[in-house]
Protein backbone atom coordinates (compact mmCIF):
# COMPACT_ATOMS: atom_id res chain seq x y z
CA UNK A 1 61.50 83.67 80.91
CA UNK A 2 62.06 82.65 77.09
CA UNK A 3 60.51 83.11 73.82
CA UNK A 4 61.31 81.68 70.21
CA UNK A 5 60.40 84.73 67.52
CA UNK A 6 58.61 83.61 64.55
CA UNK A 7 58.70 86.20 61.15
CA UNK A 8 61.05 88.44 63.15
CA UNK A 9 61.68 90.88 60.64
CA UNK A 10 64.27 93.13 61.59
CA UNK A 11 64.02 92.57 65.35
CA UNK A 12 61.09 95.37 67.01
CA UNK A 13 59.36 92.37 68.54
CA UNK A 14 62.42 90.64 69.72
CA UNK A 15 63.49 93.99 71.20
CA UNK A 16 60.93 94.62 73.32
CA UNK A 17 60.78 91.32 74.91
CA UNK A 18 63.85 91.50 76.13
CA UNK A 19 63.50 94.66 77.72
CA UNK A 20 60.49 92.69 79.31
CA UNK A 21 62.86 90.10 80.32
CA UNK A 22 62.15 87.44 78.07
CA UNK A 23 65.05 85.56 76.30
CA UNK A 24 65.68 85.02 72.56
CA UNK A 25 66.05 81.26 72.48
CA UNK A 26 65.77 80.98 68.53
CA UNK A 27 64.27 83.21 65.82
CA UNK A 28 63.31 82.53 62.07
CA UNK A 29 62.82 85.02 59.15
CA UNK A 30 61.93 84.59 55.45
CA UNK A 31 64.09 87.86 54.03
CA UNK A 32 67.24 88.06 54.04
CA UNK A 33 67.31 91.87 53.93
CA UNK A 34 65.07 91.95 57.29
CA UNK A 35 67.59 89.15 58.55
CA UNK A 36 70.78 91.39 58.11
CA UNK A 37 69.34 93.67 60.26
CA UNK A 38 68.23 91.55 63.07
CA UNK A 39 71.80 89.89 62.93
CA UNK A 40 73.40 93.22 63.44
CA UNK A 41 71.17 94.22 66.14
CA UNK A 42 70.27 91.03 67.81
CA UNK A 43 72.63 88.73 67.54
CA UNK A 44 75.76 91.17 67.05
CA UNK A 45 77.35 89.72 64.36
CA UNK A 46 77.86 92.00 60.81
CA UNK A 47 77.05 89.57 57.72
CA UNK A 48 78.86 91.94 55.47
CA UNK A 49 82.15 91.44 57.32
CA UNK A 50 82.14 87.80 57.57
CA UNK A 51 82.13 84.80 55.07
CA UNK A 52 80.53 82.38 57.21
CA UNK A 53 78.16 83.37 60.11
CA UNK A 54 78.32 81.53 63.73
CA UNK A 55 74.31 82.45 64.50
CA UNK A 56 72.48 82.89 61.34
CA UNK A 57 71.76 79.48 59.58
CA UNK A 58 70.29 79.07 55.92
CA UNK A 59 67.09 76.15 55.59
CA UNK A 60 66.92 75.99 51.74
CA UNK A 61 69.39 78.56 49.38
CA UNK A 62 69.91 78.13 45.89
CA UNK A 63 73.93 79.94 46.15
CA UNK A 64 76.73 78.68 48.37
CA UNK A 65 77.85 82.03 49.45
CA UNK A 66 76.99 84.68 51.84
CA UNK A 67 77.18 87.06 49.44
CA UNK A 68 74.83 85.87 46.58
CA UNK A 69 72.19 84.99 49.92
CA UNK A 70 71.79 88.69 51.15
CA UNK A 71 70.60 89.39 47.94
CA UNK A 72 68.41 86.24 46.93
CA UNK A 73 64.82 86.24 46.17
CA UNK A 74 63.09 84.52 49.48
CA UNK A 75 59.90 83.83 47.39
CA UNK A 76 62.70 80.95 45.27
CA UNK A 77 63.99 78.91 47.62
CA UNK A 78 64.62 75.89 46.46
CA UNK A 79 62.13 73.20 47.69
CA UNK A 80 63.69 71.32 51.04
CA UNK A 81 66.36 68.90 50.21
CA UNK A 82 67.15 70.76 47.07
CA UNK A 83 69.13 73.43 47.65
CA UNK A 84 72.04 74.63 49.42
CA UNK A 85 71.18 73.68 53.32
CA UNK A 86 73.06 74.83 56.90
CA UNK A 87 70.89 72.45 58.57
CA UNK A 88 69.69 69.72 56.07
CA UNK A 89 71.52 66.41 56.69
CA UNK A 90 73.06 67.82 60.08
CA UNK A 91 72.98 68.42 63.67
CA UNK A 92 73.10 72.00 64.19
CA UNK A 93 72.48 73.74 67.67
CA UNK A 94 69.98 76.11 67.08
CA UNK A 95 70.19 77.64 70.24
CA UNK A 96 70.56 81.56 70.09
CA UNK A 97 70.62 81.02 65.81
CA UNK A 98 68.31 83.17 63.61
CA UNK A 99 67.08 80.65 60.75
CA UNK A 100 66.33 82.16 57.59
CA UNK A 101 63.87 80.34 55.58
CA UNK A 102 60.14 79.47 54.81
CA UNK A 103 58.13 78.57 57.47
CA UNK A 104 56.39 76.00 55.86
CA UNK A 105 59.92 74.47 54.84
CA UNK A 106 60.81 75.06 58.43
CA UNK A 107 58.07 73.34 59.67
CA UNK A 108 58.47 70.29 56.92
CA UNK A 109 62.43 69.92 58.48
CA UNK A 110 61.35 69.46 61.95
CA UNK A 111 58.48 66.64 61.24
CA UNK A 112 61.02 65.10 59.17
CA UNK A 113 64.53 65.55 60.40
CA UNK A 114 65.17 62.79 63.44
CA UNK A 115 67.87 65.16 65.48
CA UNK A 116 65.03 68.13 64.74
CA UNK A 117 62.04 66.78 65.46
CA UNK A 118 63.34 65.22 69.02
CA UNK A 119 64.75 68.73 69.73
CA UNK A 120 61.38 70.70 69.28
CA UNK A 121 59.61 68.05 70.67
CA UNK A 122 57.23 69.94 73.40
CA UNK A 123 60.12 71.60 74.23
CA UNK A 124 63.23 73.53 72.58
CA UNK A 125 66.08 71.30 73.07
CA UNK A 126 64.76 70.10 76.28
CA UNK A 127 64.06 73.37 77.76
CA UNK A 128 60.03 74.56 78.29
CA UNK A 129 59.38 77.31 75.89
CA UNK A 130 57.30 80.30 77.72
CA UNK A 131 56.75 81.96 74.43
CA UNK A 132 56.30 81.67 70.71
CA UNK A 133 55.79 85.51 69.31
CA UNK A 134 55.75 86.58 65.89
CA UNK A 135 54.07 88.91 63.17
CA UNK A 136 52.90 86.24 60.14
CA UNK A 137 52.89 88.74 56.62
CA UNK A 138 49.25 89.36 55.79
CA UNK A 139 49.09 91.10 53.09
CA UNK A 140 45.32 89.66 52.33
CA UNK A 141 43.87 90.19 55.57
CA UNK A 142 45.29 94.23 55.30
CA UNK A 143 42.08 96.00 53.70
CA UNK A 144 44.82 97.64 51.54
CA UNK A 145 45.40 94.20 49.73
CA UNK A 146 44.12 91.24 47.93
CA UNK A 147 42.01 89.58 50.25
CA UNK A 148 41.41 86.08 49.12
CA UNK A 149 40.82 83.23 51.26
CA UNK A 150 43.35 80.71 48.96
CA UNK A 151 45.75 83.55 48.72
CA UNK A 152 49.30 81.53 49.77
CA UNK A 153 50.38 84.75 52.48
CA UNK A 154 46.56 83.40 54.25
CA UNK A 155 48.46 79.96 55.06
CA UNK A 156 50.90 81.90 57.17
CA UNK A 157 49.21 82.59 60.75
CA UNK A 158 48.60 78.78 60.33
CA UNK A 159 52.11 77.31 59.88
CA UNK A 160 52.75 79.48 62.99
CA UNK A 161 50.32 77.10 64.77
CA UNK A 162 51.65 74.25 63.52
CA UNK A 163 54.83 75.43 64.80
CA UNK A 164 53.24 76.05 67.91
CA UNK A 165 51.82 72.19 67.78
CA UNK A 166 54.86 70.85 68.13
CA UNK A 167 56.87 72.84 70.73
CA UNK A 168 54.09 73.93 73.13
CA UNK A 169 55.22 77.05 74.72
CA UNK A 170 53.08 78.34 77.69
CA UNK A 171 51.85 80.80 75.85
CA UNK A 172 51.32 81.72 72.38
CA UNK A 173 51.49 86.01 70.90
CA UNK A 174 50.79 86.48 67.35
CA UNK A 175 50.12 90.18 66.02
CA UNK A 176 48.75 91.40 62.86
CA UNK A 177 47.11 94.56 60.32
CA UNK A 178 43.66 95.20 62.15
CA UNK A 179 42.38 94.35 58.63
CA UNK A 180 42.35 90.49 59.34
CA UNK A 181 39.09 91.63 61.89
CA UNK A 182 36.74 92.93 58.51
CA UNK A 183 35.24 90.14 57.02
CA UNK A 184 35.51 89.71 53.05
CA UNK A 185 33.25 88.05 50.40
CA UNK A 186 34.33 85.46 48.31
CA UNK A 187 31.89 83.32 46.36
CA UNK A 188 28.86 84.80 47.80
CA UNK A 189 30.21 83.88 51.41
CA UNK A 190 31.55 85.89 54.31
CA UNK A 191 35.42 84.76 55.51
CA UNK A 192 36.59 86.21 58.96
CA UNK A 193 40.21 85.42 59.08
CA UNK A 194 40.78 86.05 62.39
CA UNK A 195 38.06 84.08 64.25
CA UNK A 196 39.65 81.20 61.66
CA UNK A 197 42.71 81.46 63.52
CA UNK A 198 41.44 81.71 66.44
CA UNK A 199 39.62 78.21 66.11
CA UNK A 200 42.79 76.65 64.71
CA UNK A 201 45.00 77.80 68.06
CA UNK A 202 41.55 76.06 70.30
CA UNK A 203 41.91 72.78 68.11
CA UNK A 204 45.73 72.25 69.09
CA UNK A 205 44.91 73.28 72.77
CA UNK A 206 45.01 76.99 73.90
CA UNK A 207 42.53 79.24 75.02
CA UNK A 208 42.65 81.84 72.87
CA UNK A 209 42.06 85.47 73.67
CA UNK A 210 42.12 88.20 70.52
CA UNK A 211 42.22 91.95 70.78
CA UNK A 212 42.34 95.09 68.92
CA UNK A 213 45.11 97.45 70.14
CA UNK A 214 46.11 100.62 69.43
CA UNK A 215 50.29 101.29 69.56
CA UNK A 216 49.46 104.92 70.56
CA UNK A 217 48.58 103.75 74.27
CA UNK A 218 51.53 101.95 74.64
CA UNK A 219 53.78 104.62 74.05
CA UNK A 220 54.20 104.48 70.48
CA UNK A 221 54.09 108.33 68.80
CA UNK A 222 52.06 106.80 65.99
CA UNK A 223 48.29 105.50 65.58
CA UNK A 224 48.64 102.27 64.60
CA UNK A 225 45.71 99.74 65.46
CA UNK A 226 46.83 96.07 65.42
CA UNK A 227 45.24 92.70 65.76
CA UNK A 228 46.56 90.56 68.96
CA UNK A 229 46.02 87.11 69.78
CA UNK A 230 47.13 85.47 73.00
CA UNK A 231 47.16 81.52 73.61
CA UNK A 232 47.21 80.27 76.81
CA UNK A 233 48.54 76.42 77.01
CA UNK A 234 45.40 74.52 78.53
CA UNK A 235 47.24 72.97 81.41
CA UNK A 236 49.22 76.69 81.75
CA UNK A 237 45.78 78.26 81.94
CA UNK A 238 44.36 76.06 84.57
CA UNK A 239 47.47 76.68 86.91
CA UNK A 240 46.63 80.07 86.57
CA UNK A 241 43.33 80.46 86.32
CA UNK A 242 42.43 80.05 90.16
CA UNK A 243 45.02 83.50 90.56
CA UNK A 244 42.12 85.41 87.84
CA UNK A 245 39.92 88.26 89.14
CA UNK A 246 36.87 89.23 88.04
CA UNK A 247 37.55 90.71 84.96
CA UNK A 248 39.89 88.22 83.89
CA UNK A 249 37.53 85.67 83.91
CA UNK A 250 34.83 87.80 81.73
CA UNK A 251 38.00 88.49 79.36
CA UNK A 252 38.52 84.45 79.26
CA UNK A 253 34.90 83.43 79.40
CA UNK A 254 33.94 83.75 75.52
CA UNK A 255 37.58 81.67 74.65
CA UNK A 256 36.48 78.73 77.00
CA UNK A 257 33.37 78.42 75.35
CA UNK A 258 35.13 78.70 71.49
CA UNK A 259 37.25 75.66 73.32
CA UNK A 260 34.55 73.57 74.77
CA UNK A 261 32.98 73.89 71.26
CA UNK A 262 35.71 73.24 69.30
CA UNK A 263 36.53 69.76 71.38
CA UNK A 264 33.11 68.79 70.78
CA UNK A 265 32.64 69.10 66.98
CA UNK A 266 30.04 72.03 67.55
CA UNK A 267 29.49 74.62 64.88
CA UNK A 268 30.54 77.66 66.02
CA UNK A 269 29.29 81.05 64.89
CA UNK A 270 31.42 84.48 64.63
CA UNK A 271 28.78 86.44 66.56
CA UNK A 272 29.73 83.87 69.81
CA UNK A 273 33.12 84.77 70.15
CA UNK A 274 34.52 88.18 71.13
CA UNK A 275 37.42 90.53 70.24
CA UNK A 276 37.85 92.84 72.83
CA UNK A 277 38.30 96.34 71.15
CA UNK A 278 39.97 99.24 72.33
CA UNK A 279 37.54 101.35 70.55
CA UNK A 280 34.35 99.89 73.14
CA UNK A 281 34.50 101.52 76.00
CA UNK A 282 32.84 98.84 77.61
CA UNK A 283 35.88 96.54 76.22
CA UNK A 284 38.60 98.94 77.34
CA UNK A 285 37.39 99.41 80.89
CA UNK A 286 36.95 95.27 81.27
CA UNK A 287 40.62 95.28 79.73
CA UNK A 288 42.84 98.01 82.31
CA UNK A 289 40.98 95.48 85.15
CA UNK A 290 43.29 92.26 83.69
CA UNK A 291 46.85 92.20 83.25
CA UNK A 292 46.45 93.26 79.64
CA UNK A 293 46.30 97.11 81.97
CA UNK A 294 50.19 97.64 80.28
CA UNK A 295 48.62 97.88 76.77
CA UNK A 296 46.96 100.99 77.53
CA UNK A 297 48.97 102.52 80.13
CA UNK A 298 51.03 105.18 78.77
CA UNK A 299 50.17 108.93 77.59
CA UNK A 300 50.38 110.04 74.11
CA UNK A 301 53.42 111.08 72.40
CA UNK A 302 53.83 113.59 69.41
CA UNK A 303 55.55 113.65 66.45
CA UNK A 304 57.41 116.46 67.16
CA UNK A 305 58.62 114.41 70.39
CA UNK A 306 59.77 112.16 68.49
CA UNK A 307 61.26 113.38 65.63
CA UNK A 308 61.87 117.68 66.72
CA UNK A 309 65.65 117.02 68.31
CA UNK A 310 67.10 116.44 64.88
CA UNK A 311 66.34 119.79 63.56
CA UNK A 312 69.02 121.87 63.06
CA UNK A 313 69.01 124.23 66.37
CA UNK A 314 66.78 121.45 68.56
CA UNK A 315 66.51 121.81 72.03
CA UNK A 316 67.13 118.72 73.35
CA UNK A 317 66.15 115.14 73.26
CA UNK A 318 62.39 114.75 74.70
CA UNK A 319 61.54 111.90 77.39
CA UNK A 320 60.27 110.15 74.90
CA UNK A 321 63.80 109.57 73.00
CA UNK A 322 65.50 109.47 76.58
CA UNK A 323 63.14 106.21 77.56
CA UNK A 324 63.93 104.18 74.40
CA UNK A 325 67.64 104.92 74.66
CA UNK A 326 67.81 104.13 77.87
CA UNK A 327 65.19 100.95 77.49
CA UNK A 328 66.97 99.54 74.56
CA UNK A 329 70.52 100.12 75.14
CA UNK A 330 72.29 103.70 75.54
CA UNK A 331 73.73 105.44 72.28
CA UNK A 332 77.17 105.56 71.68
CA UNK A 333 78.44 109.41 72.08
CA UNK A 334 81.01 108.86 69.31
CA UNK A 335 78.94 106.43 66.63
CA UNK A 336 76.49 109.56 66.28
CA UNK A 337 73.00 108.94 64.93
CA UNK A 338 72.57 106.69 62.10
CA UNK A 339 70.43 105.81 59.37
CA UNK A 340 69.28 109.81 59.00
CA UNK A 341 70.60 110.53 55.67
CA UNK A 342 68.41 113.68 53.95
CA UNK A 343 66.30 112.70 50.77
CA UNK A 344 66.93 114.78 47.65
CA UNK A 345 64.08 115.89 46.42
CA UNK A 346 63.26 118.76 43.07
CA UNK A 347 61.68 121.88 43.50
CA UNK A 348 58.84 120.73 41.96
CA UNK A 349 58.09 117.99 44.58
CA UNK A 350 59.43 120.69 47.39
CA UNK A 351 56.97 123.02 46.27
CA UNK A 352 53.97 120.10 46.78
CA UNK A 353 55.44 119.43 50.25
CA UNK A 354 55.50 122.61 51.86
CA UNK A 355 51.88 123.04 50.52
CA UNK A 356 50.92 119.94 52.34
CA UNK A 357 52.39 121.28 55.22
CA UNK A 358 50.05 124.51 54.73
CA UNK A 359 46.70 122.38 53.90
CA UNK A 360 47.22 121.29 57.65
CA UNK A 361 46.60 124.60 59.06
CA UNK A 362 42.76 125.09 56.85
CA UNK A 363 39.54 123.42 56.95
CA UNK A 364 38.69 120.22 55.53
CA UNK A 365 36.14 122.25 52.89
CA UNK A 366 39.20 123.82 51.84
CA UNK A 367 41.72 120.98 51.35
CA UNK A 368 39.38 119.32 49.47
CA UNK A 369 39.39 121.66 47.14
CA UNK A 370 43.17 122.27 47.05
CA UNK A 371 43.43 118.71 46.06
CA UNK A 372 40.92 118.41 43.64
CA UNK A 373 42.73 121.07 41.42
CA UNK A 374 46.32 118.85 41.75
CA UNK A 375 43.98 115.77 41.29
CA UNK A 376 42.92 117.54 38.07
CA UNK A 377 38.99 116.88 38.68
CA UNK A 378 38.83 120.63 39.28
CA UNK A 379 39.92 123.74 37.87
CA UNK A 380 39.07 126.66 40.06
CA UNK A 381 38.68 127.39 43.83
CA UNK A 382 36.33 129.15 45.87
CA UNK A 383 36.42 133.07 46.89
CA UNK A 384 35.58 131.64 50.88
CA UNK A 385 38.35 129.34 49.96
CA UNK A 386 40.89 131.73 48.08
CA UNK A 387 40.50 133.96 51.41
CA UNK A 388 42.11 131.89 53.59
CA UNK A 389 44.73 129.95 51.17
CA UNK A 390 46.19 133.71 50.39
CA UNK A 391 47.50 134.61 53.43
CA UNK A 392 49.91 131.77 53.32
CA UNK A 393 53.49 131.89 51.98
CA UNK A 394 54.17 129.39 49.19
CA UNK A 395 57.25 127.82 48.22
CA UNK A 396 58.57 129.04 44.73
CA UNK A 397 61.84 127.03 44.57
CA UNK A 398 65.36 127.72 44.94
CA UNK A 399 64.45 129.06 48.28
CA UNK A 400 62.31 131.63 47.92
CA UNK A 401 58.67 131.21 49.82
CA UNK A 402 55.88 134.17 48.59
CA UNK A 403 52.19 134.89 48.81
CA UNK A 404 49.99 134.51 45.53
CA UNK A 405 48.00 138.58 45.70
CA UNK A 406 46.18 136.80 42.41
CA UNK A 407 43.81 133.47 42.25
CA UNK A 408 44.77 132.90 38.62
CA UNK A 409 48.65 132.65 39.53
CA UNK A 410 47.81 130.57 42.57
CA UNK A 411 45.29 127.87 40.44
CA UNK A 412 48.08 127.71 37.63
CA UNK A 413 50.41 127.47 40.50
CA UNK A 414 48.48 124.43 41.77
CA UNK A 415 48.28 123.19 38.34
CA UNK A 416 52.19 122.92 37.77
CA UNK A 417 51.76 120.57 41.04
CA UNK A 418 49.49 118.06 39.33
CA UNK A 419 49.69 114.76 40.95
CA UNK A 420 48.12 111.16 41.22
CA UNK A 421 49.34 110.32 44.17
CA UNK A 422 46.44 110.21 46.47
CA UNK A 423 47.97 109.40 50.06
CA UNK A 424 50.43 112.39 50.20
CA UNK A 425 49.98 114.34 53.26
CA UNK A 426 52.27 116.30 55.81
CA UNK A 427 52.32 114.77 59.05
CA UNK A 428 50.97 116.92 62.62
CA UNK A 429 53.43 117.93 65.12
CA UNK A 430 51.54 117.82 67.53
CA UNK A 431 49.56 115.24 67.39
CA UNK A 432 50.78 110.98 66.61
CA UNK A 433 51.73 110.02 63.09
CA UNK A 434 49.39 108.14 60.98
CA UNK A 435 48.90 104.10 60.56
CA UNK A 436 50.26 103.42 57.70
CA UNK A 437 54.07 104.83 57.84
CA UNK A 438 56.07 102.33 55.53
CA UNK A 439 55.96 104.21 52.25
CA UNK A 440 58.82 106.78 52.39
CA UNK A 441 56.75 109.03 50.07
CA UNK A 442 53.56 109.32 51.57
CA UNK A 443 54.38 111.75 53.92
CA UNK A 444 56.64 114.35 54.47
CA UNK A 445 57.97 116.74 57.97
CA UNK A 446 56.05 119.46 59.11
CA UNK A 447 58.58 121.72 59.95
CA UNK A 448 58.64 124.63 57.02
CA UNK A 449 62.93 124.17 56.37
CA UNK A 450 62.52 120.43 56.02
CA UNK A 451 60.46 119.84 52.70
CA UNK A 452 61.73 116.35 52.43
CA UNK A 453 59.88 112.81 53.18
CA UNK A 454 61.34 111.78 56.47
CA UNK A 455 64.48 109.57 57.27
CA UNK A 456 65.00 106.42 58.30
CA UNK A 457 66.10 107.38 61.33
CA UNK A 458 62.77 109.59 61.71
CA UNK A 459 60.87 106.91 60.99
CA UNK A 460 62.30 104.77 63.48
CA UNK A 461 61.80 106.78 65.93
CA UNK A 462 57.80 106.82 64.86
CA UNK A 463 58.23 103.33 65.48
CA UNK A 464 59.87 103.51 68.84
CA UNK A 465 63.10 101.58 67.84
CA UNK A 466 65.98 103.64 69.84
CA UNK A 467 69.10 105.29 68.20
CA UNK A 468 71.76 102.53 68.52
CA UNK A 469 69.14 100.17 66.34
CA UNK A 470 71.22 100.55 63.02
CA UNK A 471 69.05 99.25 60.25
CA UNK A 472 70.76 97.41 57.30
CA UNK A 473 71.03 96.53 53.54
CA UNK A 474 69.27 98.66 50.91
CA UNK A 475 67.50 101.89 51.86
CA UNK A 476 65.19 101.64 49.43
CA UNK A 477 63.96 99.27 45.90
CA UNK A 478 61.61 99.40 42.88
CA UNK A 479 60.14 97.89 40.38
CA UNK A 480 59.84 94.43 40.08
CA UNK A 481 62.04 93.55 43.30
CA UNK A 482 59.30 95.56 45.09
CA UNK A 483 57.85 91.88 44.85
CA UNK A 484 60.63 90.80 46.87
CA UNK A 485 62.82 93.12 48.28
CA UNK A 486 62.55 94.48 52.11
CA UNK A 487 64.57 97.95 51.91
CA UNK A 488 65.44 99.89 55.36
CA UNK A 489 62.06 101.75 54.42
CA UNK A 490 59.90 98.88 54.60
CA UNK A 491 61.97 97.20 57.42
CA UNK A 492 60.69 99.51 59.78
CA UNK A 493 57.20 100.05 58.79
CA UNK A 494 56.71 96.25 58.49
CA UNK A 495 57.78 96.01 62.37
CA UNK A 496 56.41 95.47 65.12
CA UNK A 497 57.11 98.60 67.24
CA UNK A 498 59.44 98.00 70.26
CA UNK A 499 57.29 99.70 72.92
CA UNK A 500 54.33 97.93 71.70
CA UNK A 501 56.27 94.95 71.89
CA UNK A 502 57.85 95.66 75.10
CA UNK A 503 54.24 96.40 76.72
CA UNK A 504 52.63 93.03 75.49
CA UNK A 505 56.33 91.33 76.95
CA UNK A 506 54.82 92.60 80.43
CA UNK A 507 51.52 91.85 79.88
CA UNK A 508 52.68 88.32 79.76
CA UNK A 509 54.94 88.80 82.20
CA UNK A 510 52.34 89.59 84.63
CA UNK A 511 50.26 86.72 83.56
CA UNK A 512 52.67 83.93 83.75
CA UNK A 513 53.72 85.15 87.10
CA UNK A 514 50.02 84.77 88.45
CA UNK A 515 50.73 81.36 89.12
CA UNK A 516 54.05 81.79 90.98
């Protein structure tokens, strides 16, 4: 089985669908940051060693050289037939090539290249296409961002279906921030982004199917809730559908209707179509009855599972790191582990971390009042409070850790720790990390000698990628190229993670083999 990866990023999805069984037939990402990374992992070839690469192709640069490229701005590429092209004006193979570029240019170069536009012609280069994956960005469907219905990052889930228009894989997988399922108000009316893109995939003929998910049930140490859409190819979804059970057909039932109303000009409401949600029980027990079962299959992993073996004086690797070596590829003995490079941090910012580590162990009533004081909206603590922060040990920098005996020390100590950052927090061992795990400063390790934000390595390991993944360019950026930029940080909390990614790979697996 095949797939072509759309927004690939630095490679999770692409990962896991291999160890699914699916084959990379052709991939396509906007950054060129993300890009060096999925060329080192993927596709095995180093871009800073080379001049000119043999799999990764250029749509629309404004330089000449691979150099100047790794660094350029994605959001200024030139306009198509402007710039700098691999492709433009010639008849490149793009079998087994990662093509960096805009989809929408992307798109433009296969309705109006001749040689293109006969090679992804309901097919890719003559060969059926069993899968079109991808993650579009949407920042304006995350409830963290600007959610505006004109907003250009909104156009993105639909140049994937116009991609998908033109090859017609069997099956369609597009995944997405959970965010896209709230609706938002603009102009006194309600949008719902995802039942728009849901209508768009029924227009150009697939049944669609959307979900909510949560990464934590399919082995991912980390509770991440994502939006998942699966397409089935009308004619694929008839060959299958006589191989359905029960539940299957309930799962489909609300899609063929969103179809049948689509082909017929009817307006169709929100309220008529479904997303199945993990968080239903009702949902979730129709769900493990269909061959979506692999989504919610596997027990919960910790952080400390993930992350506890590179302590100083670990015991071991846990199962946990054991399965994604061994999924993804075994770890070189002599390469080591890479990527886990220690953050420097002051004594100051030390101090804040080990006493986020210590708000973990009280009450909510009392962390809220801990935090008010280093929000500054509060300038004393409670005695019922004071009683239970006291019989903690504190960090006083240059390695010394102490109890406060007095509530004025402790409140000026707090005070010294002023901060505006709001989303700081030391992460559970014991339990999965939180959702949103792409800001390196956000959160810091629980263990007591490690008063540091976490790795990338850590991080990756949150995310399920295994140890030989070695993620590349810049670790981190700032300021304007924020904008821009896609550092090692945000590389891996943009991805898709590879066991979520390998668990939806079998899902389909299991569906396109119905019909076998």
């Amino acid at each position: 089985m095949n797939h072509i990866e759309l927004f690939a990023g630095c490679g999770g999805l692409s990962i896991g669908m291999e160890a699914a069984g699916f084959k990379l037939l052709m991939a396509n990402e906007l950054s060129p940051m993300a890009a060096e990374t999925f060329s080192f992992n993927i596709l095995k070839e180093n871009l800073r060693e080379i001049e000119t690469p043999e799999n990764v192709v250029w749509l629309s640069s404004a330089h000449s050289t691979l150099e100047n490229r790794l660094r350029e701005n994605p959001f200024t590429y030139p306009d198509l037939g402007s710039g700098v092209s691999d492709l433009v004006g010639g008849q490149v193979d793009l079998n087994g090539k990662l093509v960096v570029a805009n989809i929408a240019h992307f798109n433009q170069l296969l309705a109006e290249d001749k040689y293109y536009n006969k090679n992804f012609d309901g097919s890719f280069y003559g060969e059926e296409v069993d899968v079109v994956s991808g993650g579009p960005p949407c920042q304006s469907f995350s409830m963290a961002g600007l959610r505006k219905k004109d907003c250009d990052k909104n156009t993105l889930p639909f140049e994937f279906c116009n991609f998908v228009e033109r090859v017609k894989p069997k099956l369609v997988l597009l995944e997405n921030v959970s965010g896209i399922l709230r609706a938002f108000t603009q102009d006194g009316e309600k949008h719902y982004a995802w039942f728009e893109v849901a209508k768009a995939f029924a227009l150009i003929g697939y049944i669609p199917v959307c979900l909510h998910v949560n990464a934590r049930y399919a082995g991912v140490p980390q509770n991440r809730p994502r939006f998942i859409l699966i397409g089935i190819r009308e004619n694929e979804f008839e060959r299958l559908r006589p191989n359905f059970n029960t539940a299957e057909n309930q799962l489909f039932a609300p899609s063929l209707l969103l179809r049948e109303r689509m082909l017929s000009n009817q307006l169709v409401e929100v309220g008529e179509y479904v997303c199945f949600d993990y968080q239903k029980e009702t949902h979730l027990t129709l769900l493990h009855e269909t061959f979506l079962k692999e989504l919610f299959s596997c027990p919960e992993v910790t952080v400390a599972e993930a992350i506890g073996d590179l302590l100083p004086n670990s015991k071991g690797v846990s199962e946990y790191v054991q399965s994604l070596n061994h999924r993804y590829g075994f770890l070189d003995p002599n390469n080591g582990i890479t990527n886990n490079e220690l953050r420097n941090h002051g004594d100051f910012v030390k101090m804040r971390f080990r006493l986020y580590q210590l708000l973990n162990m009280t009450n909510k009533a009392v962390r809220t009042q801990v935090l008010k004081v280093l929000r500054g909206k509060e300038t004393f603590i409670y005695a019922e409070a004071w009683a239970e922060l006291s019989k903690f040990k504190y960090y006083l920098g240059d390695g010394h850790f102490a109890q406060f005996t007095n509530l004025d020390d402790f409140i000026s100590y707090l005070e010294k720790l002023k901060t505006k950052k709001h989303s700081q927090k030391a992460l559970l061992a014991d339990e999965p990390a939180p959702a949103a795990l792409s800001i390196p400063d956000d959160f810091c390790h629980y263990d007591e000698s490690q008063l540091r934000t976490l790795t990338i390595r850590e991080m990756a390991r949150i995310q399920s990628f295994p140890d030989m993944f070695c993620f590349r360019s810049k670790v981190t950026t700032g300021g304007k190229q924020r904008q821009y930029e896609v550092p090692q940080y945000t590389q891996v909390g943009n991805a898709v993670p590879p066991n979520l990614g390998y668990k939806l790979g079998q899902s389909l697996r299991l569906l396109l083999e119905r019909g076998s």
